[in-house]
C-alpha atoms as a PDB file:
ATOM      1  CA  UNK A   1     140.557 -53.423  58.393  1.00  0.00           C
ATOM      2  CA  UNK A   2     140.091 -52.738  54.408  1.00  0.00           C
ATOM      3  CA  UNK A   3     136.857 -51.690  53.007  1.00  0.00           C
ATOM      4  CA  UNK A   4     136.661 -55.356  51.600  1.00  0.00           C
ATOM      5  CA  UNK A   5     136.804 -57.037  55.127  1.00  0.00           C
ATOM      6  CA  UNK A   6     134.465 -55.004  56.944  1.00  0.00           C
ATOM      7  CA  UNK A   7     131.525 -55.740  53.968  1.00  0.00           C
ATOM      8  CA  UNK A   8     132.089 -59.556  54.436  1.00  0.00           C
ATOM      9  CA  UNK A   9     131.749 -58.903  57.911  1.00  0.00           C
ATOM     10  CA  UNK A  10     128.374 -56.821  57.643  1.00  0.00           C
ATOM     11  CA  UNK A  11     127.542 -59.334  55.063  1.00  0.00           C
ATOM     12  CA  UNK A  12     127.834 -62.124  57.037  1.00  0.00           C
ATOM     13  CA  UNK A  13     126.193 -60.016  60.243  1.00  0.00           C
ATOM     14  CA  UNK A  14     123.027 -59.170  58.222  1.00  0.00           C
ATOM     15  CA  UNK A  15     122.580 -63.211  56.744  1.00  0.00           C
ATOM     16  CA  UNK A  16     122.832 -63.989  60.324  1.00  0.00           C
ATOM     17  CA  UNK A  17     120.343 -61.512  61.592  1.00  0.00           C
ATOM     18  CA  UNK A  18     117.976 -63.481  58.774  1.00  0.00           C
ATOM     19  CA  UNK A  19     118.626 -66.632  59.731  1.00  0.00           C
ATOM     20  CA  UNK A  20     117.635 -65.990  63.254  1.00  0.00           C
ATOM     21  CA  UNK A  21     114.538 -63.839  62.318  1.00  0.00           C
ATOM     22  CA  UNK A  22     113.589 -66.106  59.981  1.00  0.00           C
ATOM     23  CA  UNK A  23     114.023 -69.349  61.728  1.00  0.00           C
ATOM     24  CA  UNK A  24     111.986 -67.967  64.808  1.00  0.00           C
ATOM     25  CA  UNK A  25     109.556 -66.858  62.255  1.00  0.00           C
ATOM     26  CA  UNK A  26     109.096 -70.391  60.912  1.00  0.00           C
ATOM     27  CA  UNK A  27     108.615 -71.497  64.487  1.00  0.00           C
ATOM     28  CA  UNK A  28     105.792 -69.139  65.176  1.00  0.00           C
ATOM     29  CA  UNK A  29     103.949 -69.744  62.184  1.00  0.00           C
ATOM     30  CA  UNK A  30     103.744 -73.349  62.615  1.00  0.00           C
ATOM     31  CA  UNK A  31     102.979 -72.521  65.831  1.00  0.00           C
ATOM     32  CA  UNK A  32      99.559 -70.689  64.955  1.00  0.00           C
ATOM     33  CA  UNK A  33      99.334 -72.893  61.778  1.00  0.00           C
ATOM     34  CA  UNK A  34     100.486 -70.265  58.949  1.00  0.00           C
ATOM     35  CA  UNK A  35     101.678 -72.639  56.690  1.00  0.00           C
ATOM     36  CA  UNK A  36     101.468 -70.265  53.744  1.00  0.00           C
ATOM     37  CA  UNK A  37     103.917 -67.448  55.985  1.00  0.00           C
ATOM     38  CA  UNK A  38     105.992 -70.353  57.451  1.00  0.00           C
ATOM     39  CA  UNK A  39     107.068 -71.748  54.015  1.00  0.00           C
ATOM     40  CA  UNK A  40     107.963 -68.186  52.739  1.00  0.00           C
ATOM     41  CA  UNK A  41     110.025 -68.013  55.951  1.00  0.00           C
ATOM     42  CA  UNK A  42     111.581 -71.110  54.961  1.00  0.00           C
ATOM     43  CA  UNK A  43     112.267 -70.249  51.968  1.00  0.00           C
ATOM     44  CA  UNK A  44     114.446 -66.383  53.437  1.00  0.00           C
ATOM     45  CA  UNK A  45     115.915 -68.932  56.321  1.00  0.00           C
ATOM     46  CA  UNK A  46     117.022 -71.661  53.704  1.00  0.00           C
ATOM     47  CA  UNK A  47     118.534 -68.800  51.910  1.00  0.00           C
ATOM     48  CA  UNK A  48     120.498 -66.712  54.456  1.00  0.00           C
ATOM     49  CA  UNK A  49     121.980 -70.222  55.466  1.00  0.00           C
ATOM     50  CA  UNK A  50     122.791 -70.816  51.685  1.00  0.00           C
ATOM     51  CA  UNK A  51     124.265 -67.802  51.689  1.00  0.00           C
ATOM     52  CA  UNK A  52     126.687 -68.152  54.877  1.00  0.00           C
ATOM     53  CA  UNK A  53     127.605 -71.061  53.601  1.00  0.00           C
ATOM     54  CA  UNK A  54     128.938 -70.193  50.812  1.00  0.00           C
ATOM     55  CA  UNK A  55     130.817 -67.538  51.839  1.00  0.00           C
ATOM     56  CA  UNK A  56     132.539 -70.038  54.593  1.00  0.00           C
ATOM     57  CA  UNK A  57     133.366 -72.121  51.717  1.00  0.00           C
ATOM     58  CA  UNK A  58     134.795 -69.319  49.459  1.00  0.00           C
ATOM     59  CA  UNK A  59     136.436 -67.644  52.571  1.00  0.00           C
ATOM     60  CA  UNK A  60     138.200 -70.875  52.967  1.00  0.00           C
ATOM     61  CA  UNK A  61     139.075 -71.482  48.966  1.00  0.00           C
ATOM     62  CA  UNK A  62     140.556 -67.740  49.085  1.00  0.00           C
ATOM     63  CA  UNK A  63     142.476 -68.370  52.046  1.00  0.00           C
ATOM     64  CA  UNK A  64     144.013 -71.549  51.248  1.00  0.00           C
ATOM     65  CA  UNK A  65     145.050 -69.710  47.515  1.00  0.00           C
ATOM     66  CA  UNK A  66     146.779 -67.154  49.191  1.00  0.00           C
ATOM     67  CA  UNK A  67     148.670 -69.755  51.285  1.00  0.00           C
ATOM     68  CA  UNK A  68     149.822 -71.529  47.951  1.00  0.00           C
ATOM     69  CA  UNK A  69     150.861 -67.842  46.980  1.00  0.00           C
ATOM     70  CA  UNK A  70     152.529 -67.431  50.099  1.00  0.00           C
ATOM     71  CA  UNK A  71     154.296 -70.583  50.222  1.00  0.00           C
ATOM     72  CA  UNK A  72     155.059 -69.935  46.594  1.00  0.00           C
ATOM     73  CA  UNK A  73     156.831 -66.930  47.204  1.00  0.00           C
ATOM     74  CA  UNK A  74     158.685 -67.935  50.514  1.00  0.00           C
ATOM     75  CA  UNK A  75     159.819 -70.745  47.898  1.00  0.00           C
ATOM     76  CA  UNK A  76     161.255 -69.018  45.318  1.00  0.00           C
ATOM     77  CA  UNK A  77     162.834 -66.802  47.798  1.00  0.00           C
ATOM     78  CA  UNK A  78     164.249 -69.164  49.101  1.00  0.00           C
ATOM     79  CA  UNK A  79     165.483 -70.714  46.403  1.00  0.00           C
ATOM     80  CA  UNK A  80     167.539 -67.463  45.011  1.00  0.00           C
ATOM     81  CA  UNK A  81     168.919 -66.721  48.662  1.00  0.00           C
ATOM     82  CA  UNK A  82     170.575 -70.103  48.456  1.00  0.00           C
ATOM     83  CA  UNK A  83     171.835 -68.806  45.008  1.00  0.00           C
ATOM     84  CA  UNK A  84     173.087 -66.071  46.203  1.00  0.00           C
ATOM     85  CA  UNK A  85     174.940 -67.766  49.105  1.00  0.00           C
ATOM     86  CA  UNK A  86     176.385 -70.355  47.016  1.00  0.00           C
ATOM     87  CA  UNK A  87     177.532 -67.226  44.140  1.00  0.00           C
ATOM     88  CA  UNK A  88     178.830 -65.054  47.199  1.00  0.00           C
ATOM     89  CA  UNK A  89     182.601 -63.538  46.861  1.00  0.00           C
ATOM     90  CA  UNK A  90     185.438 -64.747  49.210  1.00  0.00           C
ATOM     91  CA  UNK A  91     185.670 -62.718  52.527  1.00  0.00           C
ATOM     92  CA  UNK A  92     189.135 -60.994  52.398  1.00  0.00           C
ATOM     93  CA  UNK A  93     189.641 -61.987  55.945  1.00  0.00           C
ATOM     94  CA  UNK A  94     189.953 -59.763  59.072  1.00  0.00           C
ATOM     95  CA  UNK A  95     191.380 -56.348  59.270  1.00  0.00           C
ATOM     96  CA  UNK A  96     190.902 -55.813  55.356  1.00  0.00           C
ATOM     97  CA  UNK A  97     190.525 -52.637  55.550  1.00  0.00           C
ATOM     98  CA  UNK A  98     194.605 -52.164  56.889  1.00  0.00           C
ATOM     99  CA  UNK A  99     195.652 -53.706  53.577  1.00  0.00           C
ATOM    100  CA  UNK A 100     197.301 -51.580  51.252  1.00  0.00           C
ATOM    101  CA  UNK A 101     195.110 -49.536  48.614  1.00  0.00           C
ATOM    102  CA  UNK A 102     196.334 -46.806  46.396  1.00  0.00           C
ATOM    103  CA  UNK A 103     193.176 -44.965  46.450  1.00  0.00           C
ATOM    104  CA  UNK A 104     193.119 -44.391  49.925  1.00  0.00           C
ATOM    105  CA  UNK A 105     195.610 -43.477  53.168  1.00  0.00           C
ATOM    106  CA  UNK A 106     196.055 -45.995  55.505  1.00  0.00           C
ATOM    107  CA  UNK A 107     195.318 -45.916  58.890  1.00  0.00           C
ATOM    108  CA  UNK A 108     197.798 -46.743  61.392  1.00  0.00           C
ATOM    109  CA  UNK A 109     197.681 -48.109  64.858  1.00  0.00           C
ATOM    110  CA  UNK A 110     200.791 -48.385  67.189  1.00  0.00           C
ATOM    111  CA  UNK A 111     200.581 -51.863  68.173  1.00  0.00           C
ATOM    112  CA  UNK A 112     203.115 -50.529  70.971  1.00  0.00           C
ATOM    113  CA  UNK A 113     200.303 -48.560  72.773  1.00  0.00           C
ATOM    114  CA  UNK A 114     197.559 -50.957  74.697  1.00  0.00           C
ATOM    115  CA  UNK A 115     194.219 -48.397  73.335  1.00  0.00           C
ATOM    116  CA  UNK A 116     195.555 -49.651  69.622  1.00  0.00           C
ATOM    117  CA  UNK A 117     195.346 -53.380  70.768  1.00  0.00           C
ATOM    118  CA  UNK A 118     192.017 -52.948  72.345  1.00  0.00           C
ATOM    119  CA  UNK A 119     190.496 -50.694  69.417  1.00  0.00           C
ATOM    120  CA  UNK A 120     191.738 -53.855  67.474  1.00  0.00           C
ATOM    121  CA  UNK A 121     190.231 -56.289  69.152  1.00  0.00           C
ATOM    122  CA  UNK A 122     186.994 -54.467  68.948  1.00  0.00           C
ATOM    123  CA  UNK A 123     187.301 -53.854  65.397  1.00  0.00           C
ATOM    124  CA  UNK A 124     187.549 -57.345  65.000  1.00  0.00           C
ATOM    125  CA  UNK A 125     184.378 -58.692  67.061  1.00  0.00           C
ATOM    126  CA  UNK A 126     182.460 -56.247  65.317  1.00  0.00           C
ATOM    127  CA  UNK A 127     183.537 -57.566  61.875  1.00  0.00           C
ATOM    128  CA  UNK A 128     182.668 -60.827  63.002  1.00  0.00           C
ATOM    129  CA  UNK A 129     179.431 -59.739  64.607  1.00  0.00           C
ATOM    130  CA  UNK A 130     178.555 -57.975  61.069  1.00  0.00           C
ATOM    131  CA  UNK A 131     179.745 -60.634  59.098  1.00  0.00           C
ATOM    132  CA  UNK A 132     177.562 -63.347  60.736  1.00  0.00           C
ATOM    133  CA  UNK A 133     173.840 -61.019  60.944  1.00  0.00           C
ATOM    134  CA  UNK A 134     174.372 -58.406  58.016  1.00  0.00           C
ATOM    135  CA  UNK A 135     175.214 -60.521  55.279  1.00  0.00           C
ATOM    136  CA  UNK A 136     172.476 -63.193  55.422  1.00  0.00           C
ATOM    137  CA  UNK A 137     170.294 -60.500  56.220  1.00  0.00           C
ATOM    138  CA  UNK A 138     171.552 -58.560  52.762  1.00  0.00           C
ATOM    139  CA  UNK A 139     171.069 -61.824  50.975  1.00  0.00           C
ATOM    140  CA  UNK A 140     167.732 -62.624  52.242  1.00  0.00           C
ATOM    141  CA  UNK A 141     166.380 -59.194  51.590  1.00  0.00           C
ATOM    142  CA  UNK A 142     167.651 -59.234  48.009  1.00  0.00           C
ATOM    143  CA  UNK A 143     166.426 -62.678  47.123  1.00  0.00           C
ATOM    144  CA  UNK A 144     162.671 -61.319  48.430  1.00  0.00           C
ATOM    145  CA  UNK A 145     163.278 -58.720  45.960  1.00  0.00           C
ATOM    146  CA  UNK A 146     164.670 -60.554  43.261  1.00  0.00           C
ATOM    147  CA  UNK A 147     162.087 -63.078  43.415  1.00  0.00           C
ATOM    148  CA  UNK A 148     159.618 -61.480  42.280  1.00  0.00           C
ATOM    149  CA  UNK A 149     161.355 -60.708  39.016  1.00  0.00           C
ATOM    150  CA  UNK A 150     162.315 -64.189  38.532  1.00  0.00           C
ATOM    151  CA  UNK A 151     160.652 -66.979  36.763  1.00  0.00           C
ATOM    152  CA  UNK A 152     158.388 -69.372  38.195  1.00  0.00           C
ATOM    153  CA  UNK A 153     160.108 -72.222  39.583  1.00  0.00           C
ATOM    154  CA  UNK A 154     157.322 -74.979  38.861  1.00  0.00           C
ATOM    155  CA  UNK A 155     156.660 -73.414  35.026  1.00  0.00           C
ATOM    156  CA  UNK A 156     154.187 -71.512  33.696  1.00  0.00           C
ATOM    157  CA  UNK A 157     151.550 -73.397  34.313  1.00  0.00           C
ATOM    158  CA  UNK A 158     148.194 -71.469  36.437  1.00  0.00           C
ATOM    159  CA  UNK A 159     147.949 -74.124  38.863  1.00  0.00           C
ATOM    160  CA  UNK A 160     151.952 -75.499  39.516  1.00  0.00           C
ATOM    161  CA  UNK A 161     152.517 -78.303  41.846  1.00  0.00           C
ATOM    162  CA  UNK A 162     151.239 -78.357  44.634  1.00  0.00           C
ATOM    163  CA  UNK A 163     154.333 -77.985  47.633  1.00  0.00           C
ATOM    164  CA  UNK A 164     154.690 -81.260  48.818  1.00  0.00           C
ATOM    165  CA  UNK A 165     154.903 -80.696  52.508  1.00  0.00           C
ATOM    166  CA  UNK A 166     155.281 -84.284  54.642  1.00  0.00           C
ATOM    167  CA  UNK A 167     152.077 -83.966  56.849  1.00  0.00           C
ATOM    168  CA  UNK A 168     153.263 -83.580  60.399  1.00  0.00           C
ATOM    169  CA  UNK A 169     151.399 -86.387  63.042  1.00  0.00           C
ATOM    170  CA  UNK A 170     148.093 -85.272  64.574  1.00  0.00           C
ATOM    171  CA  UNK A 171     148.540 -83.361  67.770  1.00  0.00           C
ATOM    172  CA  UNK A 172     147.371 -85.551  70.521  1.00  0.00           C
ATOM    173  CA  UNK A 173     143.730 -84.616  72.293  1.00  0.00           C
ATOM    174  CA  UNK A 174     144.086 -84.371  75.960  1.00  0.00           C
ATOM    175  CA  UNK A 175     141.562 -86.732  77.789  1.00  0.00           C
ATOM    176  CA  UNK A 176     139.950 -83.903  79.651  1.00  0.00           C
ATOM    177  CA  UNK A 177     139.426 -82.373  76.116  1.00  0.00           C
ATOM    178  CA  UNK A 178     137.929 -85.479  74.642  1.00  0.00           C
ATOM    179  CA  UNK A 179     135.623 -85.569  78.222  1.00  0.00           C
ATOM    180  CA  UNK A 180     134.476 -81.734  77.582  1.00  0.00           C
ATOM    181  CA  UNK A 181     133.787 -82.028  73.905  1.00  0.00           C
ATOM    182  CA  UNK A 182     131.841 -85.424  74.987  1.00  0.00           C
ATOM    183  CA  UNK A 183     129.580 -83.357  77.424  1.00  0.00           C
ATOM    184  CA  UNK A 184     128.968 -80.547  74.864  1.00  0.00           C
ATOM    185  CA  UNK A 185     127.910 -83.242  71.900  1.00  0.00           C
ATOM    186  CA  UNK A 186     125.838 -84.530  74.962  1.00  0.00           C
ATOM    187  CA  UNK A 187     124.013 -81.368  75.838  1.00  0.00           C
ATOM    188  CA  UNK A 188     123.753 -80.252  72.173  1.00  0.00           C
ATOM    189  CA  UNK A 189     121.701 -83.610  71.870  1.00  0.00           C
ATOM    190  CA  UNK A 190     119.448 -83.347  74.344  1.00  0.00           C
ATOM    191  CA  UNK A 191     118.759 -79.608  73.074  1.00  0.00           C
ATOM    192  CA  UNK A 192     117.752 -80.481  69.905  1.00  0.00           C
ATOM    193  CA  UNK A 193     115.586 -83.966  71.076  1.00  0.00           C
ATOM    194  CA  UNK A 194     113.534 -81.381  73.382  1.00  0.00           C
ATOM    195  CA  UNK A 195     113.153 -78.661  70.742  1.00  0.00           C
ATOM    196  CA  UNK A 196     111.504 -80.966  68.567  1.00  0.00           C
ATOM    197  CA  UNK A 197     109.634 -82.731  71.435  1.00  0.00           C
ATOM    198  CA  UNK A 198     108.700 -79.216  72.304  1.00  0.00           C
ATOM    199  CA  UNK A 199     107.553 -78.721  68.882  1.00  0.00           C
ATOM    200  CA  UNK A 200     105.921 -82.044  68.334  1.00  0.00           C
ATOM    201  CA  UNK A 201     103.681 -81.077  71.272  1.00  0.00           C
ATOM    202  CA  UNK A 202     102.993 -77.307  69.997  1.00  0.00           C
ATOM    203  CA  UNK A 203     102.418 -78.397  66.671  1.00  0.00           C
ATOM    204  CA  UNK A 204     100.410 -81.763  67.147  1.00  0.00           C
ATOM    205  CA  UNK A 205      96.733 -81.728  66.027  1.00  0.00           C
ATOM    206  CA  UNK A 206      94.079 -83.036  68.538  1.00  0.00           C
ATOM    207  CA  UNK A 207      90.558 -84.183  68.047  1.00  0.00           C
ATOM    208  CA  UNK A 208      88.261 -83.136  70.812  1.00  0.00           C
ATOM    209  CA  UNK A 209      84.823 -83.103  70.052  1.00  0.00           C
ATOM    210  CA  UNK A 210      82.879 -80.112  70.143  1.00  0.00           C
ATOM    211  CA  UNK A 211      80.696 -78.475  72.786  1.00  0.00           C
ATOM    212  CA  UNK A 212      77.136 -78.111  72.251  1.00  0.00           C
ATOM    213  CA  UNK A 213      77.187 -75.413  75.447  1.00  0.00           C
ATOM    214  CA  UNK A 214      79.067 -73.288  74.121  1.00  0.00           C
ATOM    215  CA  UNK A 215      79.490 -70.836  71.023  1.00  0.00           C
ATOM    216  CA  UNK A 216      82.640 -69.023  69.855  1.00  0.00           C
ATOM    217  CA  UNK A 217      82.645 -65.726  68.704  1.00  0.00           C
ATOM    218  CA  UNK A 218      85.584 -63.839  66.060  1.00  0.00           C
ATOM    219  CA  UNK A 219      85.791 -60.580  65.099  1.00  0.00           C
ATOM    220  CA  UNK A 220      87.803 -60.144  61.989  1.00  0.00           C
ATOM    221  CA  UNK A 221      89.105 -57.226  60.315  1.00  0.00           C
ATOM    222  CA  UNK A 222      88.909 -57.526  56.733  1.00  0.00           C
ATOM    223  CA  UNK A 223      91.655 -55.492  54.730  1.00  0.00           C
ATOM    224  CA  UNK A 224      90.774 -55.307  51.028  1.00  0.00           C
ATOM    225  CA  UNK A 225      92.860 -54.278  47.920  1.00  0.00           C
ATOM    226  CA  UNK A 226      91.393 -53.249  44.834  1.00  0.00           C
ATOM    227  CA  UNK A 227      88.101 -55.311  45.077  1.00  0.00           C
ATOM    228  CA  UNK A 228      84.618 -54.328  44.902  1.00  0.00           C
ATOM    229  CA  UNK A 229      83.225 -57.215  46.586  1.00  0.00           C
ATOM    230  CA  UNK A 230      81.540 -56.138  50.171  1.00  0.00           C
ATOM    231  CA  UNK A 231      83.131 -57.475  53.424  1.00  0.00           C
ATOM    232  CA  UNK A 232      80.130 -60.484  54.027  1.00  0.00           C
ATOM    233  CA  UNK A 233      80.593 -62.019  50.811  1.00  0.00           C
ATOM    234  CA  UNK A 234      84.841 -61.763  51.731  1.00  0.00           C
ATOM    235  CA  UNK A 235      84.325 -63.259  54.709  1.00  0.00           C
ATOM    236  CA  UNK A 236      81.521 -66.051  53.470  1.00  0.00           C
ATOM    237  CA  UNK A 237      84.336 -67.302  50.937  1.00  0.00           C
ATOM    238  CA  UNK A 238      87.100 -67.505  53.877  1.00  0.00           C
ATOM    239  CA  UNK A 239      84.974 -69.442  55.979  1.00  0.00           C
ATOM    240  CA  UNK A 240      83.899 -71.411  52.876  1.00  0.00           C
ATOM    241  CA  UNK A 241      87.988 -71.634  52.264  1.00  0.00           C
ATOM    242  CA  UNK A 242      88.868 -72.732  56.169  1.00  0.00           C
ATOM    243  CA  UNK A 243      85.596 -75.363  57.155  1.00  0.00           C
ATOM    244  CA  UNK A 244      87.889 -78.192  56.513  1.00  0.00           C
ATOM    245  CA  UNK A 245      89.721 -77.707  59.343  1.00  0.00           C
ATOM    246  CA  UNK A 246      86.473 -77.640  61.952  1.00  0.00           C
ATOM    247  CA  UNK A 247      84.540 -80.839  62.235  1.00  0.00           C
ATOM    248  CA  UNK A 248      80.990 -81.352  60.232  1.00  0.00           C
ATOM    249  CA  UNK A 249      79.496 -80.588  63.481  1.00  0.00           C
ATOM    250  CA  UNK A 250      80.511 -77.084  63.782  1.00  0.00           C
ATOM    251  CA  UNK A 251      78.256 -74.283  61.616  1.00  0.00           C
ATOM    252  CA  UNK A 252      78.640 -70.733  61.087  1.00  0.00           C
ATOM    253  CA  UNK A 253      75.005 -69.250  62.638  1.00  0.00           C
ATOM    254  CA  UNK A 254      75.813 -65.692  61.998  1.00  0.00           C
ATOM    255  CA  UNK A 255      78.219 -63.469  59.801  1.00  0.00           C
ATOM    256  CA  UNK A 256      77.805 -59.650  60.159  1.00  0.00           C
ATOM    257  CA  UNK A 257      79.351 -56.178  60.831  1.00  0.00           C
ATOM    258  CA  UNK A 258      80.210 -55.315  63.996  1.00  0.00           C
ATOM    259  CA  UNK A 259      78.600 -51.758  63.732  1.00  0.00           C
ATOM    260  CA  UNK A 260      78.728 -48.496  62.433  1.00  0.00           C
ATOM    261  CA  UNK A 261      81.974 -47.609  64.788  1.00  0.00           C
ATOM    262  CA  UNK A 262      83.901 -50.368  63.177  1.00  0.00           C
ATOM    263  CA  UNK A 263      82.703 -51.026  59.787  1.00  0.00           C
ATOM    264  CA  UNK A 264      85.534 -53.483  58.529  1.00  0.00           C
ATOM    265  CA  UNK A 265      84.512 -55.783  61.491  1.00  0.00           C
ATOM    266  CA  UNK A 266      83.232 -59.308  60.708  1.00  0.00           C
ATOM    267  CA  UNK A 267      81.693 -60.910  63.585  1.00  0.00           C
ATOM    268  CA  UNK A 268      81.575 -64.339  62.717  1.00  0.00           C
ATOM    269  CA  UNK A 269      79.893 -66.751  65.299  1.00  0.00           C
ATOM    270  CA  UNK A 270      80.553 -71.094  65.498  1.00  0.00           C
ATOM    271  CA  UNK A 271      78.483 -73.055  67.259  1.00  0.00           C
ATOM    272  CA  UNK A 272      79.005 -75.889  68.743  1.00  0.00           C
ATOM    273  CA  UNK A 273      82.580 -74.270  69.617  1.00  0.00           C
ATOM    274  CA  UNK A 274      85.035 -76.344  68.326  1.00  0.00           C
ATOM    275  CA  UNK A 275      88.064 -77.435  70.202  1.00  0.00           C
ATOM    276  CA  UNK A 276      91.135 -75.276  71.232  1.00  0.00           C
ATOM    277  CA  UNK A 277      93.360 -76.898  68.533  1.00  0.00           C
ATOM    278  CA  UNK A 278      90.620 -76.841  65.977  1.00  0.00           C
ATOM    279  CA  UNK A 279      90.339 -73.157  66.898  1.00  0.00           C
ATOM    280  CA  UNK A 280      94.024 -72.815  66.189  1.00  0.00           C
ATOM    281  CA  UNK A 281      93.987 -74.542  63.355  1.00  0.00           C
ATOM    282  CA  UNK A 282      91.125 -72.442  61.672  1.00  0.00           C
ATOM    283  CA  UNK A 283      92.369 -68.701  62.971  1.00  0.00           C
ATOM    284  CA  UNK A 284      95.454 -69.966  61.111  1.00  0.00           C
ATOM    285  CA  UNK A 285      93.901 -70.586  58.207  1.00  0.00           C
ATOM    286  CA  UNK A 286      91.508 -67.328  58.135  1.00  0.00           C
ATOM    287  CA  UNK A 287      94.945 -64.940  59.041  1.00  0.00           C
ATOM    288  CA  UNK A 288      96.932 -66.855  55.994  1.00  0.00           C
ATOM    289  CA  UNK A 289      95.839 -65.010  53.162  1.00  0.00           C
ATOM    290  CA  UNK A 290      93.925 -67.421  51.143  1.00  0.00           C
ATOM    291  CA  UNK A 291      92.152 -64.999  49.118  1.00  0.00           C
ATOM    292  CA  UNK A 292      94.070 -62.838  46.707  1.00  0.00           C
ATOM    293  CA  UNK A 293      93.975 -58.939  47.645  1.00  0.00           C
ATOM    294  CA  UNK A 294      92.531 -60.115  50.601  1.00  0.00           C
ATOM    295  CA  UNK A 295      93.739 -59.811  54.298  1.00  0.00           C
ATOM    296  CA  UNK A 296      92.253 -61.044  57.538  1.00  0.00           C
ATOM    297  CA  UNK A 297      93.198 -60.633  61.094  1.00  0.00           C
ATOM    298  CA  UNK A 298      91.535 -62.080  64.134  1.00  0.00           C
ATOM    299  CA  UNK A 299      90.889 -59.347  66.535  1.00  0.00           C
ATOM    300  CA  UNK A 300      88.862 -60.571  69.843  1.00  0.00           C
ATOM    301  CA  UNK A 301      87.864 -64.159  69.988  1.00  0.00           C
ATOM    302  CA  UNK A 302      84.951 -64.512  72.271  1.00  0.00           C
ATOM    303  CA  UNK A 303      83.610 -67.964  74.476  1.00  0.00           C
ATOM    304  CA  UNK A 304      79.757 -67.857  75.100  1.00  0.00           C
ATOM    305  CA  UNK A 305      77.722 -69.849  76.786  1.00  0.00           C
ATOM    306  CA  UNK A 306      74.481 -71.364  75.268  1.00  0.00           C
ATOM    307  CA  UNK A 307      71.482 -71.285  76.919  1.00  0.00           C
END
């Protein structure tokens, strides 16, 4: 594995590792109504899948150039082994090496004595057997070589023509094949229609009138960042910020610290108290960072009784 395979692979390890994160990230802030957080989660989930996706698609560009390349090359090779075969020299014939040469002493063989007719008739299959493997062999290997010296067969153009292959039929799908991949399509369906009737139930805003009995207390914790303003007038403007999402009925009798042991505690107190998905709805709205340089977090939420 090159250095350029294994970053792909971390690359495409860490986009996934976003696109999970931030998908279940979306999902939780729409669960506790964080639309501000659940859009910027979008928006890194929207962008790790961008990202995959493209390198699929370039992957597959890449690998289907360095086919062309490939079948390219075994072209061309092709090409000058046939060449090659059809420029090849005349085979002398068999035992050419007993013919008469002045450069060198020839070898004789009794034909009288049986180990010279057997040492012949080995000599022979092996010429055959080298003649029939070595030689195309030869010629293949010097062709690869050769072709990458030669010109390009379809011009010197960047793109060429395209090898025109006859596409082959379709291999046949097995019934028991088609039956499986039914069932998964099947049970991928009915994933998906109960994550989002799942959702639709999580996420689905209901009216319930509120309770004169009861009162609901929140402590915040106010986090400020450069700004002067004290922590009852911050927490006056992010109730004046989230009221739309409690009904008129619902007022805010009391806003004030905690105590001296927790001084950036709000205690903010509702009454009548509101419904559980209003409650959601408005603790959403109060931990979403409405303000600028402001933070709040819902710390102890509190269900009294009114007498």
């Amino acid at each position: 594995m090159n250095e350029v395979s294994l970053a792909r692979r971390l690359g495409r390890l860490l986009s996934a590792v976003v696109l999970v994160a931030a998908g279940s990230y979306v999902f939780i802030y729409l669960v506790r109504w964080e639309w501000n957080r659940a859009l910027i989660a979008g928006l890194f989930f929207l962008a790790a899948e961008a990202v995959l996706i493209a390198d699929v698609v370039l992957g597959r560009i890449g690998d289907l150039g360095k086919q062309l390349e490939e079948d390219r090359a075994r072209e061309r090779t092709m090409a000058m082994a046939a060449r090659l075969r059809a420029n090849r020299p005349e085979s002398a014939g068999p035992f050419a090496w007993l013919a008469p040469d002045r450069d060198r002493l020839n070898v004789f063989l009794p034909i009288l004595i049986g180990a010279g007719v057997i040492l012949s008739a080995v000599a022979y299959l092996v010429e055959q057997l080298s003649r029939v493997t070595a030689v195309p062999v030869a010629e293949n290997e010097l062709a690869r070589g050769l072709s990458t010296m030669a010109l390009p067969v379809d011009g010197l153009s960047p793109l060429g023509n395209l090898p025109d292959r006859p596409a082959g039929p379709p291999a046949p799908t097995s019934r028991r094949h088609r039956v499986w991949r039914g069932i998964a399509m099947g049970g991928l369906v009915v994933m998906l229609a109960a994550l989002v009737l799942a959702a639709a139930q999580v996420l689905q805003s209901r009216a319930m009138p509120p309770d004169p009995t009861r009162a609901v207390t929140i402590d915040l914790v106010v986090m400020k960042r450069n700004l002067q303003q004290p922590d009852s007038a911050v927490g006056q403007a992010l109730w004046s910020s989230c009221r739309v999402h409690l009904p008129e009925e619902v007022e805010l009798k009391s806003l004030r610290p905690v105590g001296a042991a927790a001084p950036d505690h709000l205690r903010m107190t509702l009454s009548p108290a509101p419904g559980d998905s209003d409650i959601k709805e408005f603790l959403g709205c109060l931990q979403d960072t409405l303000i600028d340089r402001v933070r709040a977090d819902a710390v102890l939420i509190a269900d009294d009784r009114v007498a």
